[in-house]
C-alpha atoms as a PDB file:
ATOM      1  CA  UNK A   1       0.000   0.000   0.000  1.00  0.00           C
ATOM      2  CA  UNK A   2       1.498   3.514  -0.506  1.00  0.00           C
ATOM      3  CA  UNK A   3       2.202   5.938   1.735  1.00  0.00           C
ATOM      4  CA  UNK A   4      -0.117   8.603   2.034  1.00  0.00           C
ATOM      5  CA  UNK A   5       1.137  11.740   0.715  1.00  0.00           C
ATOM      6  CA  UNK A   6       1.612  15.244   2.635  1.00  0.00           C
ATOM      7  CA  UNK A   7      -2.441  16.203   1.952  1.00  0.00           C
ATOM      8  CA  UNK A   8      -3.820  12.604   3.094  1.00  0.00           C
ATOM      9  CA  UNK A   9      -1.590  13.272   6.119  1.00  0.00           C
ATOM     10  CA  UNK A  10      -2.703  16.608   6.422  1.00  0.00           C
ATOM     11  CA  UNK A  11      -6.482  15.775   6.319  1.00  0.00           C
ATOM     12  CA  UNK A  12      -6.054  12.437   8.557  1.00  0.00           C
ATOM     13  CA  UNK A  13      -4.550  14.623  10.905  1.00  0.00           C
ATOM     14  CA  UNK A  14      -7.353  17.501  10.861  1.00  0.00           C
ATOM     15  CA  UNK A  15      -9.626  14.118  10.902  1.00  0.00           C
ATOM     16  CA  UNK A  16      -8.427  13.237  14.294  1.00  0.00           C
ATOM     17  CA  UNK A  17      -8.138  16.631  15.617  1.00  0.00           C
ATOM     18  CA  UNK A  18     -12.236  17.394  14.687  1.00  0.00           C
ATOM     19  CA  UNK A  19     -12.751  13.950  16.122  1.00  0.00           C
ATOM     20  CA  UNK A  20     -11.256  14.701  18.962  1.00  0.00           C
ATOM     21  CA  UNK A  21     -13.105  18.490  19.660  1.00  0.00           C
ATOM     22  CA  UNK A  22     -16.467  16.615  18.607  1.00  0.00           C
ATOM     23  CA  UNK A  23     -16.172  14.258  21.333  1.00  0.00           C
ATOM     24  CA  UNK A  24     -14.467  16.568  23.508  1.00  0.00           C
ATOM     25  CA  UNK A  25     -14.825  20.267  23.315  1.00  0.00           C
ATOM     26  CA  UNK A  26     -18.293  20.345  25.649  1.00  0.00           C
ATOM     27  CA  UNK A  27     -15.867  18.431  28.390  1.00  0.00           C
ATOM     28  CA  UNK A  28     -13.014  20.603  27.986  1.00  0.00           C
ATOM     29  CA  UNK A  29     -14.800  24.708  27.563  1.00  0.00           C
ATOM     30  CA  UNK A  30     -15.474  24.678  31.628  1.00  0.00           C
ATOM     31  CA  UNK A  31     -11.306  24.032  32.049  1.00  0.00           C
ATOM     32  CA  UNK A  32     -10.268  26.511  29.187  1.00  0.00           C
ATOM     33  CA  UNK A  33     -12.532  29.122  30.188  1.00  0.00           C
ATOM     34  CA  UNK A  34     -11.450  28.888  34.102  1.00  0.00           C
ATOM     35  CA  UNK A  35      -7.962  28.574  33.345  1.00  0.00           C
ATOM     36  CA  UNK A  36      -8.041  31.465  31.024  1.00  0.00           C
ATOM     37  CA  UNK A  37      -8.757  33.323  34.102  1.00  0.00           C
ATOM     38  CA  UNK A  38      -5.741  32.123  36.046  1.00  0.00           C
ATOM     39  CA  UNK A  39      -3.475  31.962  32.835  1.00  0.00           C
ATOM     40  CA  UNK A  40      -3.902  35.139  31.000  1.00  0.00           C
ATOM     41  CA  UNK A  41      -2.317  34.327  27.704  1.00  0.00           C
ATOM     42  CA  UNK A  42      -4.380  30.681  26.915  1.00  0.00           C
ATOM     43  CA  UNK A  43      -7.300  33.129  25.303  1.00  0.00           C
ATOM     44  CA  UNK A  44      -4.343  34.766  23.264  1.00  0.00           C
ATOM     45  CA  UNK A  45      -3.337  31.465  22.278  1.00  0.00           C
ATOM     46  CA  UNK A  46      -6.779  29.812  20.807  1.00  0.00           C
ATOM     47  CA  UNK A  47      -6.840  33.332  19.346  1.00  0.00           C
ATOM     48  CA  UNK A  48      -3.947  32.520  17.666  1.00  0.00           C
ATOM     49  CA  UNK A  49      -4.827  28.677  16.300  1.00  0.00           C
ATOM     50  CA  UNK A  50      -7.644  30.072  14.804  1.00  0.00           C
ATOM     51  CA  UNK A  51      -5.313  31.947  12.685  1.00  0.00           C
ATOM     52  CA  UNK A  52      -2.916  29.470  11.897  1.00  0.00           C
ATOM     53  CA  UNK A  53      -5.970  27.823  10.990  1.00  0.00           C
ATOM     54  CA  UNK A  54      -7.100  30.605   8.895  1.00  0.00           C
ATOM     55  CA  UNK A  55      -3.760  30.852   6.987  1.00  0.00           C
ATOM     56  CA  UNK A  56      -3.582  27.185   6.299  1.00  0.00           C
ATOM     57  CA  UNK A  57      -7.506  27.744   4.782  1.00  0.00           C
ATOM     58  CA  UNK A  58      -5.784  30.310   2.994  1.00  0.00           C
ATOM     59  CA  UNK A  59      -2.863  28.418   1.771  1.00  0.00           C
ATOM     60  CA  UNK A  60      -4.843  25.206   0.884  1.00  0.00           C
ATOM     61  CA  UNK A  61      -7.505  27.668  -1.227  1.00  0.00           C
ATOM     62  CA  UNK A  62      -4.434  29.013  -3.476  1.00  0.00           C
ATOM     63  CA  UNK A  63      -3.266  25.624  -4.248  1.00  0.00           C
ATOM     64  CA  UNK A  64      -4.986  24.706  -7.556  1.00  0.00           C
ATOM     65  CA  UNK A  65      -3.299  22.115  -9.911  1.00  0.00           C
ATOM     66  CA  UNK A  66      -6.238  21.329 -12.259  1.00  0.00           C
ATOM     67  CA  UNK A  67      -4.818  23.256 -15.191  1.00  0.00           C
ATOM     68  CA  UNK A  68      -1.024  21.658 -14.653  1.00  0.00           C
ATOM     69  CA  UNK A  69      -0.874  19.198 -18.048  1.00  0.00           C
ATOM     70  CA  UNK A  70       1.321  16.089 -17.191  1.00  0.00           C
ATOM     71  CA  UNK A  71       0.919  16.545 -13.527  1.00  0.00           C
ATOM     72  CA  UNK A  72       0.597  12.442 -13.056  1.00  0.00           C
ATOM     73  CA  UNK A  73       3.571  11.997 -14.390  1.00  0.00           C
ATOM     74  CA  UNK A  74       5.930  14.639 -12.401  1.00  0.00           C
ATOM     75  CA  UNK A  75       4.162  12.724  -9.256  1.00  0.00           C
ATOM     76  CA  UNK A  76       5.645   9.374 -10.730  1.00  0.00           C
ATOM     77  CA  UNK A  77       8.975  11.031 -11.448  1.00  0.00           C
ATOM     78  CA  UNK A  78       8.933  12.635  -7.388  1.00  0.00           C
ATOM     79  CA  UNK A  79       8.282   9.804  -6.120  1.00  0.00           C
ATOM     80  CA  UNK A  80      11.296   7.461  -8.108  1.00  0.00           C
ATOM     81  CA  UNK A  81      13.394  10.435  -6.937  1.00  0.00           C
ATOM     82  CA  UNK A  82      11.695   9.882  -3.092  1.00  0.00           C
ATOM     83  CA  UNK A  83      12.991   6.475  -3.136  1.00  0.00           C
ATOM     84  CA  UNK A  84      16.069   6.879  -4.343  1.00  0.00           C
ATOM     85  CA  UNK A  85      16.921   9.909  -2.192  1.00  0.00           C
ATOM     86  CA  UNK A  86      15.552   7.494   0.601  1.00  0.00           C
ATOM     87  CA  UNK A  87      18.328   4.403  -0.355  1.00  0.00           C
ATOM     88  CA  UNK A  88      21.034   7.064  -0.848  1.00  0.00           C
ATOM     89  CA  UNK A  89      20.069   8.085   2.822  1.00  0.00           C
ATOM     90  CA  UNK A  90      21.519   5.064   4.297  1.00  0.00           C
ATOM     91  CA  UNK A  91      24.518   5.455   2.280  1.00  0.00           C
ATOM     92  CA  UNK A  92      25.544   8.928   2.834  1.00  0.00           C
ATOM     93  CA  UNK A  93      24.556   9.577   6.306  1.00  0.00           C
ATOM     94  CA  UNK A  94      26.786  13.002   5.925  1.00  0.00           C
ATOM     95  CA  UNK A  95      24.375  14.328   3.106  1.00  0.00           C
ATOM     96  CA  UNK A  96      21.257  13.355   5.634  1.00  0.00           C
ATOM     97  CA  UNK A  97      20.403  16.592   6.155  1.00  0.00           C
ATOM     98  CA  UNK A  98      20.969  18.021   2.223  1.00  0.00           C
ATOM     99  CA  UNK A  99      18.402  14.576   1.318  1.00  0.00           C
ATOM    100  CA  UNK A 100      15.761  15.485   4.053  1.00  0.00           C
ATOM    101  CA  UNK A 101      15.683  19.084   2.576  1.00  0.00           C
ATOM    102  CA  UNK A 102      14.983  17.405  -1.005  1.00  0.00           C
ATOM    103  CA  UNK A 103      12.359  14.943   0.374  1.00  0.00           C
ATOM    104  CA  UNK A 104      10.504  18.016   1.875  1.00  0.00           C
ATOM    105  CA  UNK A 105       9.885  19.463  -1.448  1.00  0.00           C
ATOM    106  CA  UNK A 106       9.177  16.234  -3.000  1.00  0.00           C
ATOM    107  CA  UNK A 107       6.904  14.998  -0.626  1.00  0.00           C
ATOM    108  CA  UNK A 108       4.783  18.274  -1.305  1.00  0.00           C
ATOM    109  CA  UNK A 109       4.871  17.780  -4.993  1.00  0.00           C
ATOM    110  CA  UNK A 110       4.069  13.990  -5.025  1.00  0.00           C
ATOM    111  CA  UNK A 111       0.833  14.781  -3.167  1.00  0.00           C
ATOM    112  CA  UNK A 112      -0.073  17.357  -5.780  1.00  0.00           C
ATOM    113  CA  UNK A 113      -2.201  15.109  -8.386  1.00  0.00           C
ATOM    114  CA  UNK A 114      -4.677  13.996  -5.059  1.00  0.00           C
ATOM    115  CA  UNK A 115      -4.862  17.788  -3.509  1.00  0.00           C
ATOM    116  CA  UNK A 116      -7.755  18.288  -5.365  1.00  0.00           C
ATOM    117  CA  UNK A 117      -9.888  15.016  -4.312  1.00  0.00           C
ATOM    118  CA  UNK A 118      -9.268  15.733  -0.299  1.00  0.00           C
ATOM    119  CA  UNK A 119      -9.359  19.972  -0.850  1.00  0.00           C
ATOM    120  CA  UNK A 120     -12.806  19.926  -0.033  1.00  0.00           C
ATOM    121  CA  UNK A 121     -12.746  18.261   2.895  1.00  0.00           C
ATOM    122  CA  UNK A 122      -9.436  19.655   4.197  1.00  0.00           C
ATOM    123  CA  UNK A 123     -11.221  23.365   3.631  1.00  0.00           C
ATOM    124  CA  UNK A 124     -14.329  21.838   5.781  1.00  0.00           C
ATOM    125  CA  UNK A 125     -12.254  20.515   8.613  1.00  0.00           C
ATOM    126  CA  UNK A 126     -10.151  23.687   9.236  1.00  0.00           C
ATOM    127  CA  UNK A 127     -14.022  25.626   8.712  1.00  0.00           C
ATOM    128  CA  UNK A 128     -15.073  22.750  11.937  1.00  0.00           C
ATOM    129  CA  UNK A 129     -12.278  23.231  14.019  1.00  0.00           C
ATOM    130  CA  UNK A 130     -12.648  26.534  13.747  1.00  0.00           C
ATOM    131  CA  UNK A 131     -15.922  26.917  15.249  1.00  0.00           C
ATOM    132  CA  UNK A 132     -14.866  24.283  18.142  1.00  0.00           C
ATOM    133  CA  UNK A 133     -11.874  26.758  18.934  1.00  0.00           C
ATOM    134  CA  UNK A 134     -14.241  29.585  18.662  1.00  0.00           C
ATOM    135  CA  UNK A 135     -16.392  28.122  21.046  1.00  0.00           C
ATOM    136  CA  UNK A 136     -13.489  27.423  23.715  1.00  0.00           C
ATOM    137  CA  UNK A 137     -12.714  31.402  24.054  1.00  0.00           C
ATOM    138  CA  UNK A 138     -13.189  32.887  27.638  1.00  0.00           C
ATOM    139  CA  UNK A 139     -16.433  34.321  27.379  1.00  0.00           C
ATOM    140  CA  UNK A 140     -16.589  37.884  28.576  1.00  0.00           C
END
């Protein structure tokens, strides 16, 4: 089976987090909103979630590869080079970091041809965690 690429990862993860406010959040507001009295800075820091969310939303939104011709077969081509960067790891321990720099970029590119299948419901997670954060600010 293949390894999911970064925007599987990327909606598994958002997955799990949702999962875990759905079950969660109504347990969890009472704690957050007394301990944003005794720590000061936790409203600050929600506050500031929901805008990493927001710029991921962003980020995600800008991202359209529909009009790249050939893009099926650059993913092919990224991931041959993924594997062999990934042997050539074991052999030249040294160049370990120089290869994980490489992989980084390839990894993003090799997930490019499936970005559009899970946009949708990466956009529609961030949109539902959102509104969970939103609901754990301090209320005034």
């Amino acid at each position: 089976m293949a390894e999911p690429n970064l925007y599987e990862q990327l909606k598994k993860v958002l997955e799990d987090f949702k999962k875990f406010l759905d079950e969660n959040v109504t347990k969890i507001r009472p704690a957050i909103q007394a301990l944003g009295v005794l720590i000061p800075p936790l409203p600050g820091l929600i506050d500031k979630l929901i805008a990493l969310m927001g710029t991921l939303k962003t980020e995600i939104q800008k991202l359209d590869v529909s009009s790249i011709p050939n893009l099926d077969e650059v993913s092919k081509f990224t991931a041959a080079i993924k594997t062999l960067l990934e042997t050539s790891k074991n052999l030249l321990p040294n160049e370990a970091p120089a290869i994980d720099e490489v992989l980084s970029v390839v990894n993003v590119v090799t997930g490019l041809p499936t970005l559009d299948t899970v946009k949708a419901d990466i956009l529609s997670l961030i949109d539902a965690i959102v509104v969970h954060l939103t609901s754990l600010k301090p209320t005034a």
